[in-house]
Protein backbone atom coordinates (compact mmCIF):
# COMPACT_ATOMS: atom_id res chain seq x y z
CA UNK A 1 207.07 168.51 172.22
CA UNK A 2 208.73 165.06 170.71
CA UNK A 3 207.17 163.14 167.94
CA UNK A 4 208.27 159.53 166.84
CA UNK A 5 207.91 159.09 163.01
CA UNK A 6 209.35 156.19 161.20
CA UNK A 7 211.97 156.31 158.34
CA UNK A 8 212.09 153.40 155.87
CA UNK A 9 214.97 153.02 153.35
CA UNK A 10 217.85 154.15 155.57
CA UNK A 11 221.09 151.71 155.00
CA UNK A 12 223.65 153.70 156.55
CA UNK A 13 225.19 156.55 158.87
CA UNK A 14 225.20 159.31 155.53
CA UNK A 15 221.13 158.08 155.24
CA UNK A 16 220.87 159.23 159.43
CA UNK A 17 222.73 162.62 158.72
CA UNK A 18 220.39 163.15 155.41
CA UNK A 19 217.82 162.85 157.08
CA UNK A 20 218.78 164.70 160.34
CA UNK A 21 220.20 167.61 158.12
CA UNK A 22 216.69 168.00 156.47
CA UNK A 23 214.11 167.65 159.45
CA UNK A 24 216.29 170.44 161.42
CA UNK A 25 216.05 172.81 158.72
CA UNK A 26 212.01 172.81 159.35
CA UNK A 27 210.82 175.61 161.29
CA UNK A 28 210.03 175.35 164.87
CA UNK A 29 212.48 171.78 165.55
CA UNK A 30 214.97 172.07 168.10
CA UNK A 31 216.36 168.49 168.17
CA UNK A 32 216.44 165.17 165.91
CA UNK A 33 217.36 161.81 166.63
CA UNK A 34 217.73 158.85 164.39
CA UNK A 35 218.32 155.38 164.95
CA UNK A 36 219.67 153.64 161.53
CA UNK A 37 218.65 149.87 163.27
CA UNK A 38 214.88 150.72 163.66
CA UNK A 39 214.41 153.52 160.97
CA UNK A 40 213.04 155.71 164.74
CA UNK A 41 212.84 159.57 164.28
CA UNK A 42 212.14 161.65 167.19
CA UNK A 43 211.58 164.84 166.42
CA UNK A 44 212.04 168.00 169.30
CA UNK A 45 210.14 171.10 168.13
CA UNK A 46 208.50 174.07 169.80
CA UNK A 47 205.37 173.34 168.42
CA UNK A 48 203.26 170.31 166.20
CA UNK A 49 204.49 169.78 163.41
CA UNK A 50 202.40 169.84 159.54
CA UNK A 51 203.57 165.49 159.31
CA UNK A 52 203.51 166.52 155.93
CA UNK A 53 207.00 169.01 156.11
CA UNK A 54 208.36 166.07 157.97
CA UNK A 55 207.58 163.61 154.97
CA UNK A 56 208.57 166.07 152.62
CA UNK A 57 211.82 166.73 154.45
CA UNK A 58 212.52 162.99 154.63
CA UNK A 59 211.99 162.63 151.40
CA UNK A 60 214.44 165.51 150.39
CA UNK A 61 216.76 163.98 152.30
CA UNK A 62 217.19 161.46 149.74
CA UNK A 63 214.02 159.43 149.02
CA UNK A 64 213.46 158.28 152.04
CA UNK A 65 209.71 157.37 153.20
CA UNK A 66 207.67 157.96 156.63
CA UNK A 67 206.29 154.74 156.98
């Protein structure tokens, strides 16, 4: 299953591996991609996923926001 969120508040390529660090760590994800131009995260898990572990991820990641 993918999922498109988006991230608002990435500036740079350290923001993208926060972030990417973070979502991975939540159960049941198998893949992340982000794209620093459009603040895009698709998100490859086994399963949905709570979009509230995502924001909470992204936000660990650095204070980032799901917009």
């Amino acid at each position: 299953m993918i999922t498109e969120y988006t991230v608002s508040g990435m500036t740079c390529e350290h923001c993208v591996r926060a972030v990417t660090d973070e979502v991975t760590e939540l159960p049941g994800v198998t893949g992340v991609d982000v794209e620093l131009e459009t603040g895009r995260l698709l998100v490859t898990s086994d399963a949905e996923l709570d979009v509230d572990a995502v924001r909470e991820a992204v936000d660990e990641a650095g204070g980032y926001r799901l917009a």
